[in-house]
Protein backbone atom coordinates (compact mmCIF):
# COMPACT_ATOMS: atom_id res chain seq x y z
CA UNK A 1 0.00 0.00 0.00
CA UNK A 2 1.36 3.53 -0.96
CA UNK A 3 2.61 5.76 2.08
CA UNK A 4 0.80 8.65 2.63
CA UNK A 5 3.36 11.15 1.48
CA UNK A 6 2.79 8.99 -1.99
CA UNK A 7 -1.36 8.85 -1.57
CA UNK A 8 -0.76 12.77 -0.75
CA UNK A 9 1.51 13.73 -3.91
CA UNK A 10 -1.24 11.80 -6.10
CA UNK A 11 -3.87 13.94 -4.71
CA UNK A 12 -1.90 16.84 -5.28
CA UNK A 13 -0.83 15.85 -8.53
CA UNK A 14 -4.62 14.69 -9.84
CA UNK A 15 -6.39 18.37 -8.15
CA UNK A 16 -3.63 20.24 -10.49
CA UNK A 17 -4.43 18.28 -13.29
CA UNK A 18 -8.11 18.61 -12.95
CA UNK A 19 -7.97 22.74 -12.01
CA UNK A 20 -5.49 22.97 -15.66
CA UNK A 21 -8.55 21.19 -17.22
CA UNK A 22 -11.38 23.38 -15.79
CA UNK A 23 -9.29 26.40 -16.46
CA UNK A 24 -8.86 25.24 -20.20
CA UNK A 25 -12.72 24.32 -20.43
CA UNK A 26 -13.59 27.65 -18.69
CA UNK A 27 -11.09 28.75 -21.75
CA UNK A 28 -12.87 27.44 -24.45
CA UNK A 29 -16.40 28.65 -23.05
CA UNK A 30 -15.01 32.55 -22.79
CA UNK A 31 -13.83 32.14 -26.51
CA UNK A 32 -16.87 30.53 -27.90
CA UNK A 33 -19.03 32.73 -25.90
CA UNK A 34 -16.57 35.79 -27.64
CA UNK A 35 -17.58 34.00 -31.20
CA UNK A 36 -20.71 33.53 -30.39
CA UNK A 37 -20.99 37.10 -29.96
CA UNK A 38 -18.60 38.35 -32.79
CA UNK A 39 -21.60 36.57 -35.13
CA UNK A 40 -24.34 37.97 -33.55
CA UNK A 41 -22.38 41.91 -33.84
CA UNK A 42 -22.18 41.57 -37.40
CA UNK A 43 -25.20 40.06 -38.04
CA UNK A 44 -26.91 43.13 -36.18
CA UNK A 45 -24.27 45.47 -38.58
CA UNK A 46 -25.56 43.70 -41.62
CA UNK A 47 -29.64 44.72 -40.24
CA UNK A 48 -28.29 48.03 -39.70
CA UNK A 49 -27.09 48.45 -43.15
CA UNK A 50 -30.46 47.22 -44.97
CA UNK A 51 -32.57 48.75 -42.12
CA UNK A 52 -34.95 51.71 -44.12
CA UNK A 53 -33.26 54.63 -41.89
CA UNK A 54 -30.17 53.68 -44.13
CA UNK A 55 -31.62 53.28 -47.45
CA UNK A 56 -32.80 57.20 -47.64
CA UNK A 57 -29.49 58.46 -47.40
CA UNK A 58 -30.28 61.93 -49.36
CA UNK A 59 -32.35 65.07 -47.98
CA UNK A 60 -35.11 66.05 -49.68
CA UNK A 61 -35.48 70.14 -49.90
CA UNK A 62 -38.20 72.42 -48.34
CA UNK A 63 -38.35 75.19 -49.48
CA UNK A 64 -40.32 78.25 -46.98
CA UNK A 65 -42.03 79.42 -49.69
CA UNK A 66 -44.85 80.76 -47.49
CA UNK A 67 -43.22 82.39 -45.22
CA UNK A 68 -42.29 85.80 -46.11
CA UNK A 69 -40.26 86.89 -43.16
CA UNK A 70 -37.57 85.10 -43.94
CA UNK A 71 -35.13 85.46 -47.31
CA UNK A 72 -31.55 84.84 -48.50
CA UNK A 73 -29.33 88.03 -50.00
CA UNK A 74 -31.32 88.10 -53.01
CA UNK A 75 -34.28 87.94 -51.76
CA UNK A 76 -35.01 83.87 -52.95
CA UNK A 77 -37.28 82.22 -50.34
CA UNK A 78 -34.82 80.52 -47.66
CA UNK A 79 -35.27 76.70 -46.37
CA UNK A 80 -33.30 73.97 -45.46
CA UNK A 81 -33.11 69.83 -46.11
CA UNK A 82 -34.60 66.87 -44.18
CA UNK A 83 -33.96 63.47 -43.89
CA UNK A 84 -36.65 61.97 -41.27
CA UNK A 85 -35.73 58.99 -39.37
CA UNK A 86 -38.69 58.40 -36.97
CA UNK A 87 -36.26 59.15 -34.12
CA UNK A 88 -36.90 61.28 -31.04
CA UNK A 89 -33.05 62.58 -31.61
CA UNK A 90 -32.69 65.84 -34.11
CA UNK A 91 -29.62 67.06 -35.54
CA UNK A 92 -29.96 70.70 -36.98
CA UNK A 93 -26.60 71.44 -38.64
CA UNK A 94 -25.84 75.45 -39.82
CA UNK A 95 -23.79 75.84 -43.16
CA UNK A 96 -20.95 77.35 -43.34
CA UNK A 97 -18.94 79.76 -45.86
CA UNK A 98 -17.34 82.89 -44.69
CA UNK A 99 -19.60 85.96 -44.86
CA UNK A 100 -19.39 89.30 -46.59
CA UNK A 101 -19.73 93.18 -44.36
CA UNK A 102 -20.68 95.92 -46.97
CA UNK A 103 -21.74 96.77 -50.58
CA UNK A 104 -18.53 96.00 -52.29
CA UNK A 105 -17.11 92.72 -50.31
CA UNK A 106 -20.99 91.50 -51.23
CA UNK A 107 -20.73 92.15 -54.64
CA UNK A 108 -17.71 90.47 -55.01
CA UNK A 109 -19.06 87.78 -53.33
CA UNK A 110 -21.59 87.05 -55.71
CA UNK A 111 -19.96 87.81 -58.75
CA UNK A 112 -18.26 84.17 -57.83
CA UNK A 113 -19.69 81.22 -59.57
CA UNK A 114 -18.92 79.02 -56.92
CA UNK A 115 -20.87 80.91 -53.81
CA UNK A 116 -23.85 81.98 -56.41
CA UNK A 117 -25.72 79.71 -53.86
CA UNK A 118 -25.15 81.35 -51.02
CA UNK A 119 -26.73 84.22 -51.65
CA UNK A 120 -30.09 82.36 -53.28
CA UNK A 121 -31.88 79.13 -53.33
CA UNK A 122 -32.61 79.54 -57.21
CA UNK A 123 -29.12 77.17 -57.49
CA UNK A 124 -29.96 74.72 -54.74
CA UNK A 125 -29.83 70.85 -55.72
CA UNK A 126 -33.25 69.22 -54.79
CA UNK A 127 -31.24 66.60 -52.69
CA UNK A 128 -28.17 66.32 -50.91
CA UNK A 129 -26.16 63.26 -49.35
CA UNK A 130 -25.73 63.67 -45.67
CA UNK A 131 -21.85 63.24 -44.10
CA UNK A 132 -20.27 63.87 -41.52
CA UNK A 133 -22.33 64.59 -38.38
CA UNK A 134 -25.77 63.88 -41.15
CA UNK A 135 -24.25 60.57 -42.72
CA UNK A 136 -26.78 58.06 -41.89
CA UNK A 137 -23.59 55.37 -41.85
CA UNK A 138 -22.92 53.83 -38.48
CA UNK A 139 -19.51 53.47 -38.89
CA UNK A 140 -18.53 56.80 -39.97
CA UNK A 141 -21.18 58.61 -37.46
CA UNK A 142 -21.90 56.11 -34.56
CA UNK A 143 -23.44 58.51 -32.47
CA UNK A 144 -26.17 60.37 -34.47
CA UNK A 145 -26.66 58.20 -37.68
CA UNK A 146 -30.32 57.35 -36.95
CA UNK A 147 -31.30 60.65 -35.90
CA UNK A 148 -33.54 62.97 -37.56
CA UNK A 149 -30.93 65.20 -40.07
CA UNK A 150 -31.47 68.84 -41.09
CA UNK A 151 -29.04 70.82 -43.22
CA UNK A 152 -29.61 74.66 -43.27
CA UNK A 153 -27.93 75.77 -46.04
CA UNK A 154 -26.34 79.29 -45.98
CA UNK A 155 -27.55 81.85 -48.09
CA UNK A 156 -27.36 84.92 -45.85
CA UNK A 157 -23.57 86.30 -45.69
CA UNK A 158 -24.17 87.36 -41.99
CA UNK A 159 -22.82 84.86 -39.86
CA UNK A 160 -26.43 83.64 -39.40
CA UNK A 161 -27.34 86.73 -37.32
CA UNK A 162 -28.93 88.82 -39.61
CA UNK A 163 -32.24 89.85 -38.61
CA UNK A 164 -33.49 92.32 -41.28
CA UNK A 165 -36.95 92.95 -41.89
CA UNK A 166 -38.63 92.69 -45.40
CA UNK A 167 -38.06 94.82 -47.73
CA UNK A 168 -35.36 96.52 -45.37
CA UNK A 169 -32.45 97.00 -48.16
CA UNK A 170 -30.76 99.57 -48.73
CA UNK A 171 -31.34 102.28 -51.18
CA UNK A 172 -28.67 101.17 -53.99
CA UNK A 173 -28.42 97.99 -52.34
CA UNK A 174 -30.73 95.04 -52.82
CA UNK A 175 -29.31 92.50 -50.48
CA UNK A 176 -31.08 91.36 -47.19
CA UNK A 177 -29.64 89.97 -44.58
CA UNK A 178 -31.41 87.51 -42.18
CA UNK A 179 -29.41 84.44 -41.16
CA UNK A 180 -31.14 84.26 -37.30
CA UNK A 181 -34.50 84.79 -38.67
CA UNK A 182 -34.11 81.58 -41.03
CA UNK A 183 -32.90 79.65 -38.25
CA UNK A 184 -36.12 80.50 -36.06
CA UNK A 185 -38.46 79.77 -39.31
CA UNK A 186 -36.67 76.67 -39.95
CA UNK A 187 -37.13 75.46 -36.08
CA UNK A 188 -40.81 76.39 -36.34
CA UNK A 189 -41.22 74.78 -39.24
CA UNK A 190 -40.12 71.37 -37.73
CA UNK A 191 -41.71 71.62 -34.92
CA UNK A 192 -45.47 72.11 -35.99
CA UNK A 193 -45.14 70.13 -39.22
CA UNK A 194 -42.12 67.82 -39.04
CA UNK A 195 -42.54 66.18 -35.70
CA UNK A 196 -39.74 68.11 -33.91
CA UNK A 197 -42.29 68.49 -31.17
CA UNK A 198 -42.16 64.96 -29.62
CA UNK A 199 -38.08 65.12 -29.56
CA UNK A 200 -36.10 63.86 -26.52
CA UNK A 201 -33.11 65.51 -27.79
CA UNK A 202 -31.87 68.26 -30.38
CA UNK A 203 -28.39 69.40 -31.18
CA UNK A 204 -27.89 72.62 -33.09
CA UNK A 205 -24.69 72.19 -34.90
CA UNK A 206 -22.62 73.68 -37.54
CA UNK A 207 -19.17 74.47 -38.58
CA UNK A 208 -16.76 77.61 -39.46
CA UNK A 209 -19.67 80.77 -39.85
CA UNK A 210 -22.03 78.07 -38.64
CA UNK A 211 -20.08 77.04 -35.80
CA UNK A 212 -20.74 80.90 -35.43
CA UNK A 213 -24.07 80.53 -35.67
CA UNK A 214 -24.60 77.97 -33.10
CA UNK A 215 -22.73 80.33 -30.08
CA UNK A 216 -24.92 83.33 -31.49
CA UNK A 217 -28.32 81.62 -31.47
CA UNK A 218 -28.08 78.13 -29.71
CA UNK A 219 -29.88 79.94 -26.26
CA UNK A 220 -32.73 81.10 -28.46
CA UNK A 221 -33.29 77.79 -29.72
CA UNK A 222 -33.64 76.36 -26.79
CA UNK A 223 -35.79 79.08 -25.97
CA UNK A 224 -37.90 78.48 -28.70
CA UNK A 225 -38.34 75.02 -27.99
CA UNK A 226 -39.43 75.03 -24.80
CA UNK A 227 -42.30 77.65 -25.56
CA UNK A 228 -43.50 75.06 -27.21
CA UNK A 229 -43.88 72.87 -24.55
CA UNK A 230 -41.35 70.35 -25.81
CA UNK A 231 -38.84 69.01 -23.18
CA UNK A 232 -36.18 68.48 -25.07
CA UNK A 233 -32.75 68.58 -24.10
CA UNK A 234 -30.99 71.02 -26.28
CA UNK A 235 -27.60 71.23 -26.72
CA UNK A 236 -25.25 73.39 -29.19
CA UNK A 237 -22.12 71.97 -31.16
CA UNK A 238 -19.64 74.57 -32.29
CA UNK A 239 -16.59 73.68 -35.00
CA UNK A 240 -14.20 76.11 -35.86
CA UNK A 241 -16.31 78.88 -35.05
CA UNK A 242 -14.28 79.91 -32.28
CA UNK A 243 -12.70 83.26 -33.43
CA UNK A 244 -10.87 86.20 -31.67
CA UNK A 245 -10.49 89.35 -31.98
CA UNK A 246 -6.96 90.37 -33.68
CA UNK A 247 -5.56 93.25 -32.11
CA UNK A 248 -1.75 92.69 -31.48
CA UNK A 249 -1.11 89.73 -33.41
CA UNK A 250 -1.54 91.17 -37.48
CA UNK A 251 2.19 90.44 -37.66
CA UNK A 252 4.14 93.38 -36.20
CA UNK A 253 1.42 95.86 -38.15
CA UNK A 254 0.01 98.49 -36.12
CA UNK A 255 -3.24 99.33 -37.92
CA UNK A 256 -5.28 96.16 -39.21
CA UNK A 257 -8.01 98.03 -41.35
CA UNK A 258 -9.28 94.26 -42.84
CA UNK A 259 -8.88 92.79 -38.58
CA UNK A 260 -11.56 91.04 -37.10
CA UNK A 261 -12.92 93.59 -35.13
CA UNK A 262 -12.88 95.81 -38.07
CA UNK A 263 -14.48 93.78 -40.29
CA UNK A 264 -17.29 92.31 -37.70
CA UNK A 265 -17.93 96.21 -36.45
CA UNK A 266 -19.23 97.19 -40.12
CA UNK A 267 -21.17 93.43 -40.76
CA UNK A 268 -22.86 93.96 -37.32
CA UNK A 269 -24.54 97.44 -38.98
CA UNK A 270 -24.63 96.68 -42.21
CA UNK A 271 -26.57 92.89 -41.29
CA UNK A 272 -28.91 94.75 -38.61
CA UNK A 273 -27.52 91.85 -36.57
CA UNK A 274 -28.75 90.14 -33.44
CA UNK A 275 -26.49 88.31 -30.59
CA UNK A 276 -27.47 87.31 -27.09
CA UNK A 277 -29.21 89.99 -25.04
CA UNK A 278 -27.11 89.39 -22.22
CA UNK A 279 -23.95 89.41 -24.28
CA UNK A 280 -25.39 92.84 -25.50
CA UNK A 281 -26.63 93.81 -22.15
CA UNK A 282 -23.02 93.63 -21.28
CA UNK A 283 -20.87 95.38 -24.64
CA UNK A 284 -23.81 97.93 -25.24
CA UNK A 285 -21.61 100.40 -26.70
CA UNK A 286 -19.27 97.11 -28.66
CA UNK A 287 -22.09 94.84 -29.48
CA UNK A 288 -19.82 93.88 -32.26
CA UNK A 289 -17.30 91.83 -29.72
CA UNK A 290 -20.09 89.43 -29.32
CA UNK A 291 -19.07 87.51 -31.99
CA UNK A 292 -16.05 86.64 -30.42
CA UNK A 293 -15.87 82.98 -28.82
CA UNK A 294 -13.61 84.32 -26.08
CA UNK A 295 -16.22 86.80 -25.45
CA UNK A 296 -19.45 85.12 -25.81
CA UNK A 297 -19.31 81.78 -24.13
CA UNK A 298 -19.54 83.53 -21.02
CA UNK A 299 -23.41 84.36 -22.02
CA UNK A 300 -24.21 81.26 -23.12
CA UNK A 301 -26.52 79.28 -20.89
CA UNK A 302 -27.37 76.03 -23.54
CA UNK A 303 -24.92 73.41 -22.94
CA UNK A 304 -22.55 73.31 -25.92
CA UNK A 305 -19.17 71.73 -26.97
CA UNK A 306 -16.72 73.82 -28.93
CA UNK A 307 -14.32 72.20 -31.34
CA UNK A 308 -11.12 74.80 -32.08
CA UNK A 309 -8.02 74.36 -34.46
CA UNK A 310 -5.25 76.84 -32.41
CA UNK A 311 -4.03 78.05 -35.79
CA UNK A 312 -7.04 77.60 -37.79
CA UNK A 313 -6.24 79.22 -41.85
CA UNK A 314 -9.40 80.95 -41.64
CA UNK A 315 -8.45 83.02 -38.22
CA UNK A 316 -4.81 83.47 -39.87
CA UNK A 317 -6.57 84.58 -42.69
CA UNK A 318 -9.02 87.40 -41.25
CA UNK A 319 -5.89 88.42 -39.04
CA UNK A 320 -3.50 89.75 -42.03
CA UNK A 321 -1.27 86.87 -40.88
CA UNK A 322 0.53 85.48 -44.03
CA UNK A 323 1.73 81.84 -44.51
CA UNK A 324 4.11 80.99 -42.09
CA UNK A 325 7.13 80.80 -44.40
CA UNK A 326 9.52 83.24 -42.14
CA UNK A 327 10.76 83.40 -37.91
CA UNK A 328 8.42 86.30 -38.06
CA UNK A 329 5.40 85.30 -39.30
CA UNK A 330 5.75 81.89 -37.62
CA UNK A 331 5.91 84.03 -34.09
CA UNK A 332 2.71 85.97 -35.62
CA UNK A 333 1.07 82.76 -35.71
CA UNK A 334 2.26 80.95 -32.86
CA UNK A 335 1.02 83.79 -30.85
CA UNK A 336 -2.39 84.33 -32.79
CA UNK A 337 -2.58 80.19 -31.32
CA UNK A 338 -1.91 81.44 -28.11
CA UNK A 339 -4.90 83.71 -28.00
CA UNK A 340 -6.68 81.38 -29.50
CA UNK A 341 -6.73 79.05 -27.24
CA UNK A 342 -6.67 81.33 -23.76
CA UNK A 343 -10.36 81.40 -21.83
């Protein structure tokens, strides 16, 4: 008969055996249970990509043609593009496209081929193919593919906070400027005949003059909203819309006559343009520095997420800052960056 010390090493011997065994079961299960549910992602990417949401990929147009408040420059009826999902989740996104301050930069502005439709809606496409932030692809926009997608194109030159009356231009000067009034006919437009109403959740978003837009009139869309009695969450999403003013960094030059502040102080007459009553409340006498991110945010009372390039071309740009190709211009710009991105 074996000692003990033998029977004992057995035993030991036989329980590590047997624990290697259950570990490498165990094993097995954890990686067939991880196949298992590889198979059962993709077929649930495969529903996703026949699912009806996906196959209307392109926004149809709707045009405001009865509402007469509300025009581009030139006076064509304004509107925007839809692609309905069924969702309670809306994504309103603002165009973007620089912007133009008096008689002359407008002009000039229109006499280009390429922007013709920014001033009117006579050269929209009846369609467009959402991307980005509106692509109704999962994998390129997991977040908000299956929401409800709105493009507002730009056609107003202001920044989207013009807010002329009709029939307000100028004598010698037919363009009309009324970027926040579209946004407030577009919103009203969704939510008494598009279903906005019964949304959970709407982001106002937009990109460059858009991303403008958003700081400027994200509060009074929100606003808006909840007159209605809808209790949705809104929240703003601004890209590259985060600009500054450009005093002391216009590369060594003491007078900027094309700056920022320049520039925005002749738009904000010339669009008869409208920024957040606090905000104004506060720069009465320099409503104009409203349009400054690093002056605004501090008014804004929607939750919103900015999204800023420190040396973004277009801030370079507007700040007489040439391509950094010498010491001195590349100080110009590493300082503009600086600004930039101080709060």
């Amino acid at each position: 008969m074996p000692s003990l010390a033998v029977q004992f090493l057995a035993f030991v011997v036989f329980s590590a055996t047997a624990a290697t065994a259950e570990r490498d079961e165990n094993r097995r299960t954890r990686v067939d249970e991880m196949d298992h549910l590889r198979s059962q992602v993709e077929l649930l990417r495969e529903e996703l990509r026949d699912c009806p949401c996906r196959r209307q990929r392109q926004m149809g147009i709707q045009i405001l043609k009865e509402d007469n408040e509300v025009a581009c420059n030139d006076g064509s009826p304004a509107g925007y593009y839809l692609r309905p999902s069924g969702s309670k989740r809306w994504v309103i996104y603002l165009e973007g496209g620089g912007y133009c301050y008096d008689s002359k930069t407008c002009n000039e502005r229109f006499r280009d081929g390429e922007k013709t439709p920014l001033k009117s809606s006579n050269y929209w496409d009846g369609k467009k193919d959402g991307s980005g932030i509106l692509s109704p692809d999962i994998e390129n926009n997991p977040t908000w593919w299956n929401a409800n997608a709105v493009l507002i194109p730009y056609c107003s030159s202001d920044l989207w906070s013009g807010n002329q009356s009709p029939n307000s231009a100028r004598l010698g000067d037919d363009n009309v400027f009324m970027g926040s009034r579209i946004i407030t006919s577009v919103v009203r437009d969704l939510l008494e005949k598009k279903g906005m109403a019964n949304a959970s959740q709407i982001l106002l978003a937009g990109s460059s003059a858009g991303g403008v837009g958003v700081m400027l009139n994200v509060d009074r869309v929100a606003r808006q909203v909840k007159r209605t009695g809808c209790n949705a969450s809104v929240r703003g999403l601004a890209d590259s819309g985060w600009f500054v003013d450009c005093k002391g960094t216009c590369a060594g030059k003491k007078n900027c006559p094309y700056s920022a502040s320049n520039v925005v102080k002749q738009g904000y007459s010339y669009w008869n343009a409208t920024v957040p009553r606090k905000c104004l409340t506060k720069y009465s006498k320099e409503p104009w520095k409203c349009f400054f991110g690093d002056t605004l945010y501090r008014f804004i009372e929607t939750p919103i997420f900015v999204s800023q390039w420190l040396y973004d071309d277009a801030q370079r740009q507007i700040c007489n800052i040439p391509y950094p190709k010498t010491k001195r211009t590349l100080r110009s710009v590493q300082k503009l960056g600086s600004k930039v991105g101080k709060v």
